[in-house]
N, C-alpha and C. Protein backbone atom coordinates (compact mmCIF):
# COMPACT_ATOMS: atom_id res chain seq x y z
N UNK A 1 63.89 15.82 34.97
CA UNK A 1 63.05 14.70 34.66
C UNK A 1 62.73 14.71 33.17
N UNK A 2 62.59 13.69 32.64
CA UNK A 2 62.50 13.28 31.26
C UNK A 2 60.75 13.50 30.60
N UNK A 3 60.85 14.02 29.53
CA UNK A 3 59.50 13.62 29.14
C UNK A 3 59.09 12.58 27.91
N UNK A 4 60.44 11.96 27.78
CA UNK A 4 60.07 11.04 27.32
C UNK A 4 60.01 9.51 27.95
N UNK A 5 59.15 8.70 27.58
CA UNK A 5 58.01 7.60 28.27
C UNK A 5 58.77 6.64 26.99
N UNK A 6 58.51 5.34 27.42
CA UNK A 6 58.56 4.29 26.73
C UNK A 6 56.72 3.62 26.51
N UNK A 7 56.48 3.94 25.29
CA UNK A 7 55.54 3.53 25.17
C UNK A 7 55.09 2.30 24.10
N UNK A 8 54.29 1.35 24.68
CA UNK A 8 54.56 -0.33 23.67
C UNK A 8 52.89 -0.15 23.34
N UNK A 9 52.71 -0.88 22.17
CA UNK A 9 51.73 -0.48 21.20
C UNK A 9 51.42 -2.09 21.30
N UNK A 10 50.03 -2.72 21.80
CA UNK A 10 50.03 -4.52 21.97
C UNK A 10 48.99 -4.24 20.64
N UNK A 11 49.46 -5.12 19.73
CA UNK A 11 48.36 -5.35 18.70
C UNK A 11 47.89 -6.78 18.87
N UNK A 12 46.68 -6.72 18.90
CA UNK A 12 45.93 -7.91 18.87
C UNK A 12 44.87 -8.68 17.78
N UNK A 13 44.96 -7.91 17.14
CA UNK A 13 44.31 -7.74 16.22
C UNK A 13 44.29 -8.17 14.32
N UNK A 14 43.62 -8.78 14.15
CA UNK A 14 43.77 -8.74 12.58
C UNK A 14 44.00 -7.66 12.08
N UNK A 15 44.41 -7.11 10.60
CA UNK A 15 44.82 -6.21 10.27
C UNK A 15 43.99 -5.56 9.41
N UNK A 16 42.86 -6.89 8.96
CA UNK A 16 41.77 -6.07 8.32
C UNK A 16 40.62 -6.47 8.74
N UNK A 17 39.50 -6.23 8.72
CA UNK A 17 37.91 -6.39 9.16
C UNK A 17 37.14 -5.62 10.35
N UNK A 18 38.41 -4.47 10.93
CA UNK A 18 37.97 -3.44 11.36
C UNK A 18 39.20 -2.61 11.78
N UNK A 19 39.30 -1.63 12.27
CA UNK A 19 39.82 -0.31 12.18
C UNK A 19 40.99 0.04 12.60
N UNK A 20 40.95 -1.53 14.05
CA UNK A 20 42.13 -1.19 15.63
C UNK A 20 43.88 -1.09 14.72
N UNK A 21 43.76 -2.02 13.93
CA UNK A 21 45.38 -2.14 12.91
C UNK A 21 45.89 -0.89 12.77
N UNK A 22 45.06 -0.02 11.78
CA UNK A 22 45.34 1.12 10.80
C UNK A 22 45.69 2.10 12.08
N UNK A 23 44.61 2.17 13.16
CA UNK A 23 44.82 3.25 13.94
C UNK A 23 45.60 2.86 15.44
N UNK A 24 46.27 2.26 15.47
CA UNK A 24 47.54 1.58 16.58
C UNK A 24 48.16 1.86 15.62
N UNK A 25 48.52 1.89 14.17
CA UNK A 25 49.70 2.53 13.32
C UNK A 25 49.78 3.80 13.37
N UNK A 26 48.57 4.44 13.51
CA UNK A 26 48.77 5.94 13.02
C UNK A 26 49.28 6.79 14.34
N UNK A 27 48.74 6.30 15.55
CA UNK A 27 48.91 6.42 17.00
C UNK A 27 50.62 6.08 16.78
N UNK A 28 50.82 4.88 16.75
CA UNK A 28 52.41 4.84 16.60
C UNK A 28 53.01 5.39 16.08
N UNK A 29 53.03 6.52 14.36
CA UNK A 29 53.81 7.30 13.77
C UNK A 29 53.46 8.77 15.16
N UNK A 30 52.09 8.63 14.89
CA UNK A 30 52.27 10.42 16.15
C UNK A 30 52.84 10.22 17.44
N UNK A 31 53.41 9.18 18.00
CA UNK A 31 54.25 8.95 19.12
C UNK A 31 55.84 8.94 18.68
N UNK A 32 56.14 8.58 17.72
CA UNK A 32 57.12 8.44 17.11
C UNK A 32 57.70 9.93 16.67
N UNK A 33 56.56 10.58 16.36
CA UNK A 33 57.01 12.11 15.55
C UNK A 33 57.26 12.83 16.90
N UNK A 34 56.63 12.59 18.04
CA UNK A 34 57.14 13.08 19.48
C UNK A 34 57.79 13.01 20.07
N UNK A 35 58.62 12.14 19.64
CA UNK A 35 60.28 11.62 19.98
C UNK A 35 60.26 11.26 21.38
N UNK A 36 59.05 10.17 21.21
CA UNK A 36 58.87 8.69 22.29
C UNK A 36 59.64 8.04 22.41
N UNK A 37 60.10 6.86 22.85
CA UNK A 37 60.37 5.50 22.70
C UNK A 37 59.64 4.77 22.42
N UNK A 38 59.60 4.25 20.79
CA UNK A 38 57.84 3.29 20.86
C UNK A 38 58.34 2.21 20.52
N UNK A 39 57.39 0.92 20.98
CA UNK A 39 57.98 -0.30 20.62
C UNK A 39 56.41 -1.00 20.20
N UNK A 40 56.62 -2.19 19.29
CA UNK A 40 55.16 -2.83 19.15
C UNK A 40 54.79 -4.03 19.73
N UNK A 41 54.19 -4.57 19.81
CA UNK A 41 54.13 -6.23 20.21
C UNK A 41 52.99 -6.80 19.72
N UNK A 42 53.46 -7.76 18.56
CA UNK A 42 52.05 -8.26 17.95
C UNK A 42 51.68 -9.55 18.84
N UNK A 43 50.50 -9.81 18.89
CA UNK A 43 50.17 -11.16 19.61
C UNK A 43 49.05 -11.39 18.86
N UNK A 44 47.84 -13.08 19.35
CA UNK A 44 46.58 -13.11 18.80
C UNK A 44 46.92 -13.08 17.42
N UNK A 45 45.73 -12.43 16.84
CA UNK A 45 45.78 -12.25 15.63
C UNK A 45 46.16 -11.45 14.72
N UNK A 46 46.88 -10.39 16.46
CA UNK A 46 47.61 -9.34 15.50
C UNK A 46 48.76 -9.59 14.63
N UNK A 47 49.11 -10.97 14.75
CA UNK A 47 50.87 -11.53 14.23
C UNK A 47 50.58 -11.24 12.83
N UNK A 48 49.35 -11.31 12.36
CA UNK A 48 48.72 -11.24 10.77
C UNK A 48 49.21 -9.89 9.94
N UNK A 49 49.43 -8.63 10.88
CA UNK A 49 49.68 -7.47 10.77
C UNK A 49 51.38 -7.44 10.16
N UNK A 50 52.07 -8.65 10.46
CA UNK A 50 53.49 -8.83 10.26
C UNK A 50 53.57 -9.55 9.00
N UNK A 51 52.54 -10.29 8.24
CA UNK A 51 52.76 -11.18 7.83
C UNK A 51 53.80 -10.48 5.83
N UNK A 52 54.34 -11.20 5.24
CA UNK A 52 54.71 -10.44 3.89
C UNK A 52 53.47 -11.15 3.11
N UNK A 53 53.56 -10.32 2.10
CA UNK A 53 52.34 -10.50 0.50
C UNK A 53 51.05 -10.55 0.95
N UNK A 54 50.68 -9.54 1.91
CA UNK A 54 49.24 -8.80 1.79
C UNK A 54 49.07 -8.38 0.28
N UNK A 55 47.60 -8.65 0.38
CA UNK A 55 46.97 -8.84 -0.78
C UNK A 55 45.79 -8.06 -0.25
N UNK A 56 45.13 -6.97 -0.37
CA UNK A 56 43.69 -6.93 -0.05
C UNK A 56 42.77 -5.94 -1.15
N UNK A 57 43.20 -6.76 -2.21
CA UNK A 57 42.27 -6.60 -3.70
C UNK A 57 40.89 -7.09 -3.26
N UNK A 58 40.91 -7.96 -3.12
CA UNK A 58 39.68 -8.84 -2.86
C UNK A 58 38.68 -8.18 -1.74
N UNK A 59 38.98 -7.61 -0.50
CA UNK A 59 38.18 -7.37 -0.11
C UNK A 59 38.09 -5.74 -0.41
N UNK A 60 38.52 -5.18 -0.56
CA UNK A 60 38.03 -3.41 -1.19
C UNK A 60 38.46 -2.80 -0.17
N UNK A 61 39.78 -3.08 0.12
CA UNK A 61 40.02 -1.91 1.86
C UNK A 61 41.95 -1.61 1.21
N UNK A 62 42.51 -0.81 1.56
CA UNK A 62 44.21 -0.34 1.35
C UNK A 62 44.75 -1.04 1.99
N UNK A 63 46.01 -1.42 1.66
CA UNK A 63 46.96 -2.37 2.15
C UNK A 63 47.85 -1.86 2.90
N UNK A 64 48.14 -1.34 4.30
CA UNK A 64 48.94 -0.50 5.04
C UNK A 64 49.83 -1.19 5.48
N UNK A 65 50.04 -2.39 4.98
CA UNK A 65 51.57 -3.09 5.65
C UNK A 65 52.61 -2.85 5.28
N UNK A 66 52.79 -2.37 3.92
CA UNK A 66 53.79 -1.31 3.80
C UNK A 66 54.42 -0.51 4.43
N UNK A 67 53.53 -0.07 5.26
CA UNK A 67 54.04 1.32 6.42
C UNK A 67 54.72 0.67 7.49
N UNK A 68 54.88 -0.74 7.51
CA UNK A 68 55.31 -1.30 8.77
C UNK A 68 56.74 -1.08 8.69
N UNK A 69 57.09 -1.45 7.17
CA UNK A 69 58.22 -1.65 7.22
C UNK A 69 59.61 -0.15 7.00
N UNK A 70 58.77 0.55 7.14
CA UNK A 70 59.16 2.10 7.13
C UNK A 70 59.28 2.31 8.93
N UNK A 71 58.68 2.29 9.66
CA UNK A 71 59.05 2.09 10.73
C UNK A 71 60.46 2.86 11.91
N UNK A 72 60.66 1.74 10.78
CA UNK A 72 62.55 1.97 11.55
C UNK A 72 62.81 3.40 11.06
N UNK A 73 62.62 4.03 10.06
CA UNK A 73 62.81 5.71 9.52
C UNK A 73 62.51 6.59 11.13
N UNK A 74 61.62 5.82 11.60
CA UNK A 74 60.50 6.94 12.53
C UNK A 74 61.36 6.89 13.47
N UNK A 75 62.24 6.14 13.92
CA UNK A 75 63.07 5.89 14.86
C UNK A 75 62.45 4.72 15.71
N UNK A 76 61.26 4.14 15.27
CA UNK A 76 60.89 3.12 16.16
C UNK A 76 62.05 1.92 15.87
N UNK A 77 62.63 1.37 17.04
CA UNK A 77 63.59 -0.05 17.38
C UNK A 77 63.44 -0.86 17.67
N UNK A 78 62.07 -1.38 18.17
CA UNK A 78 61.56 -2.40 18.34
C UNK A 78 60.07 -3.14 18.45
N UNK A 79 60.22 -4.05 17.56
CA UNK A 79 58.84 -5.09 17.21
C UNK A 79 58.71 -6.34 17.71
N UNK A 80 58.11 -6.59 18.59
CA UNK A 80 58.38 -8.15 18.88
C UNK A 80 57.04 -8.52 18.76
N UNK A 81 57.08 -9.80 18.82
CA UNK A 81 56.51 -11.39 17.78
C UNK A 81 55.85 -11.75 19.06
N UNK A 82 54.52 -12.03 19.80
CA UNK A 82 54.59 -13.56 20.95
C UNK A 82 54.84 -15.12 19.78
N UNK A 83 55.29 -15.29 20.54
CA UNK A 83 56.33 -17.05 19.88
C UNK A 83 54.67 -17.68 19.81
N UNK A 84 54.01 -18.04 20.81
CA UNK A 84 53.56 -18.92 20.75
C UNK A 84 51.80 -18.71 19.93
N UNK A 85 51.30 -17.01 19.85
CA UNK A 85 50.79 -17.21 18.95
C UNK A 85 50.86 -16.97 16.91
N UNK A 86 52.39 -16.71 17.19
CA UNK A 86 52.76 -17.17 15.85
C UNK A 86 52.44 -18.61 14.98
N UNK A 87 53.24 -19.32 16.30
CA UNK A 87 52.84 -20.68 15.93
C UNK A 87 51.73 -21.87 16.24
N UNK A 88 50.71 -20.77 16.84
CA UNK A 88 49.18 -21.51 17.23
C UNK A 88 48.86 -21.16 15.64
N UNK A 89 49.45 -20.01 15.09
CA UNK A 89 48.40 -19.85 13.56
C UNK A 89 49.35 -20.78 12.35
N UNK A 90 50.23 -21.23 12.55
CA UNK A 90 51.27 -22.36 11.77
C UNK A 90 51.57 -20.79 10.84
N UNK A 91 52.70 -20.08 11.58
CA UNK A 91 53.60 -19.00 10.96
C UNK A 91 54.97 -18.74 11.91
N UNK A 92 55.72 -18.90 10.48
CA UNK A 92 57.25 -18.48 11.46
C UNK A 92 57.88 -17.57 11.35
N UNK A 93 58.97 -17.33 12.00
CA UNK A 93 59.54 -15.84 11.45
C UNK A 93 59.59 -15.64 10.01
N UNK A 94 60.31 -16.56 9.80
CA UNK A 94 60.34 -15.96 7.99
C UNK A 94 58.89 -15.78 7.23
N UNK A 95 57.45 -16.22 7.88
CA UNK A 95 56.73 -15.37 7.60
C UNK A 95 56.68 -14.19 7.88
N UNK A 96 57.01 -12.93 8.22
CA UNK A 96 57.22 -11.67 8.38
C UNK A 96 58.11 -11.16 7.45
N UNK A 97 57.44 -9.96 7.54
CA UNK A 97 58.63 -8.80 7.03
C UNK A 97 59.64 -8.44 7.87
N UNK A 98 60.46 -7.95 7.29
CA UNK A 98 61.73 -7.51 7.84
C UNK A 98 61.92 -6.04 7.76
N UNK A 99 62.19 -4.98 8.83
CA UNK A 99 61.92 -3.86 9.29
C UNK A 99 63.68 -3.57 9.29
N UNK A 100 64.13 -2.29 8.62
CA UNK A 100 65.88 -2.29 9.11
C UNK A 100 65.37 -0.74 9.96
N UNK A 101 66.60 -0.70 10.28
CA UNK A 101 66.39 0.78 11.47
C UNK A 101 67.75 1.13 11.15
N UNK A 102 68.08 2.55 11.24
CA UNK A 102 69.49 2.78 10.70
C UNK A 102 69.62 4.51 11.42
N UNK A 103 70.59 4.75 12.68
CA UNK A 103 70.62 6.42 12.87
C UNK A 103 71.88 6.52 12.28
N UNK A 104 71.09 7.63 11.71
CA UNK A 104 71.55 8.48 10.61
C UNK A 104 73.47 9.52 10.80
N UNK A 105 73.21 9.67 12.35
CA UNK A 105 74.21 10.19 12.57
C UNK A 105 75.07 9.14 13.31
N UNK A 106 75.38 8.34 13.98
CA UNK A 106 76.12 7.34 14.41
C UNK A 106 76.49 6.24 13.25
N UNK A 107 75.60 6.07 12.33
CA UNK A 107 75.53 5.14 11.27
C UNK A 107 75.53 3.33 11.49
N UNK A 108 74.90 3.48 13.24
CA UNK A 108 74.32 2.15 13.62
C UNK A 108 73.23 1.75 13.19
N UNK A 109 73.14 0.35 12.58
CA UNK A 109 71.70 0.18 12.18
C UNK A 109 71.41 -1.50 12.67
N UNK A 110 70.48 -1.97 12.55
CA UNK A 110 70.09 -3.19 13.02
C UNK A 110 69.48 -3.97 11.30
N UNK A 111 69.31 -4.79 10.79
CA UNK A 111 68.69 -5.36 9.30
C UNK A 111 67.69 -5.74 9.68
N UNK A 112 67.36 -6.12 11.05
CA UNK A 112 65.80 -6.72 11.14
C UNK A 112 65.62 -6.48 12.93
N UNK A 113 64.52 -5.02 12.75
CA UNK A 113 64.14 -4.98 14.36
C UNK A 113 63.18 -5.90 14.80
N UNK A 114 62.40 -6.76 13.93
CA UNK A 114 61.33 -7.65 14.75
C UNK A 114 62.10 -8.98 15.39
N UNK A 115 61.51 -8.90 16.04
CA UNK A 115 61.99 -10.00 17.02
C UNK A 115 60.88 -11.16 17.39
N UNK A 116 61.12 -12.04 17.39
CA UNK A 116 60.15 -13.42 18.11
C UNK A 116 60.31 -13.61 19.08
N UNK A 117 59.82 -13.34 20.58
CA UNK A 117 60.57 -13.42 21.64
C UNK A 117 59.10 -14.59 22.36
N UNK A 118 59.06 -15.41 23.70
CA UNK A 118 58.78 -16.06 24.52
C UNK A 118 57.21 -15.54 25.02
N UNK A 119 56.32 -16.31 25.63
CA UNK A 119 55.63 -15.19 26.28
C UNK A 119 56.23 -14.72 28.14
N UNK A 120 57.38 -15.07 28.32
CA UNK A 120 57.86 -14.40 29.99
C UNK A 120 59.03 -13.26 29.02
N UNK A 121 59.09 -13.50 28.05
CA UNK A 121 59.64 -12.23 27.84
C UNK A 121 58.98 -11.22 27.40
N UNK A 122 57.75 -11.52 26.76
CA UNK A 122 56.23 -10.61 26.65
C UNK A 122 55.72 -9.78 27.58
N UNK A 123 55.85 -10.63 28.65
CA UNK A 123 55.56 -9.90 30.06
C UNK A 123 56.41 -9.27 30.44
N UNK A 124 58.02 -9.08 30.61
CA UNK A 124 58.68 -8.47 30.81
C UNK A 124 58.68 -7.09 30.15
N UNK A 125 58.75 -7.06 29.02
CA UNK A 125 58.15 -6.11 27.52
C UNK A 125 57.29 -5.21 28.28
N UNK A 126 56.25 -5.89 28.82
CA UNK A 126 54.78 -5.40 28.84
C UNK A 126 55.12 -4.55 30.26
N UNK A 127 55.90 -4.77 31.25
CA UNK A 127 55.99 -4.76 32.63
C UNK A 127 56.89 -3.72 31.96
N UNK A 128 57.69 -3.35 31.71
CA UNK A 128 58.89 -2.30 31.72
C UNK A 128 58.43 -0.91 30.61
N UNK A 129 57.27 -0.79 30.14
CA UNK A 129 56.97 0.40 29.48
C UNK A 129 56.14 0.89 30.71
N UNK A 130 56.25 2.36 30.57
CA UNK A 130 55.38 3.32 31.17
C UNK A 130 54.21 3.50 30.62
N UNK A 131 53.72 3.26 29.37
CA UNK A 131 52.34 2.94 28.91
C UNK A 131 52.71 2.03 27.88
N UNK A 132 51.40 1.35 27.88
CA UNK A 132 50.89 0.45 27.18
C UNK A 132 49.31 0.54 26.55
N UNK A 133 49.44 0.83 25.22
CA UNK A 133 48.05 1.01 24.36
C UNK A 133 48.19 -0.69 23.85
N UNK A 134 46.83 -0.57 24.02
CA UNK A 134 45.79 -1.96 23.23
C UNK A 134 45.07 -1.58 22.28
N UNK A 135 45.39 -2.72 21.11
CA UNK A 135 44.64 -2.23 20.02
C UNK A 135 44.16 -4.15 19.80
């Protein structure tokens, strides 16, 4: 029997004005360093967490969206988008960053693991991990 779990990380969340962002990231690198299967799923207001040209001079807090796009290093393969609250906030894919993933020894790589997927494919997502953290 396996001990590794497929585990999906639901962000819901804005990325700044309190804590859940930074620490559903940090939770995701220490699942990642455990040689999980981790996957993310932004929804709500977490889609904000995807967005490119964070800026957060203005309010006095670090800009960790950077780390998103490192990601794929950790071996994480997959990010998906809910479609429909992307576009309740008027944002489309090409608002996001783009995440590449690349193993090192096969020399397969993907140029962009995020994905925009449906919400019945959200649920499917959500239905097929063995855990699921909410942030």
């Amino acid at each position: 029997m396996s001990d590794t779990k497929n585990f999906m990380f639901l962000n819901r969340r804005a990325p700044y004005g309190t804590i859940y962002a930074w620490e559903s990231l940090e939770v995701v690198l220490i699942a990642a360093a455990f040689e999980q299967n981790v996957s993310l799923m932004f929804a709500d207001d977490g889609v904000f967490e995807l967005t490119k040209g964070q800026d957060t001079a203005e309010i006095g807090m670090k800009n960790f969206s950077p780390t998103y796009r490192t990601l794929g290093d950790y071996e994480v393969r997959h990010m998906y988008v809910d479609k429909a609250s992307l576009e309740a906030r008027g944002l489309t894919a090409d608002d996001l960053v783009q995440v590449e993933w690349e193993d090192w020894e096969t020399e397969e790589s993907v140029d962009n693991i995020v994905e925009v997927v449906d919400s019945e494919r959200v649920a499917e997502l959500l239905a097929e991990s063995d855990v699921v953290f909410s942030f």
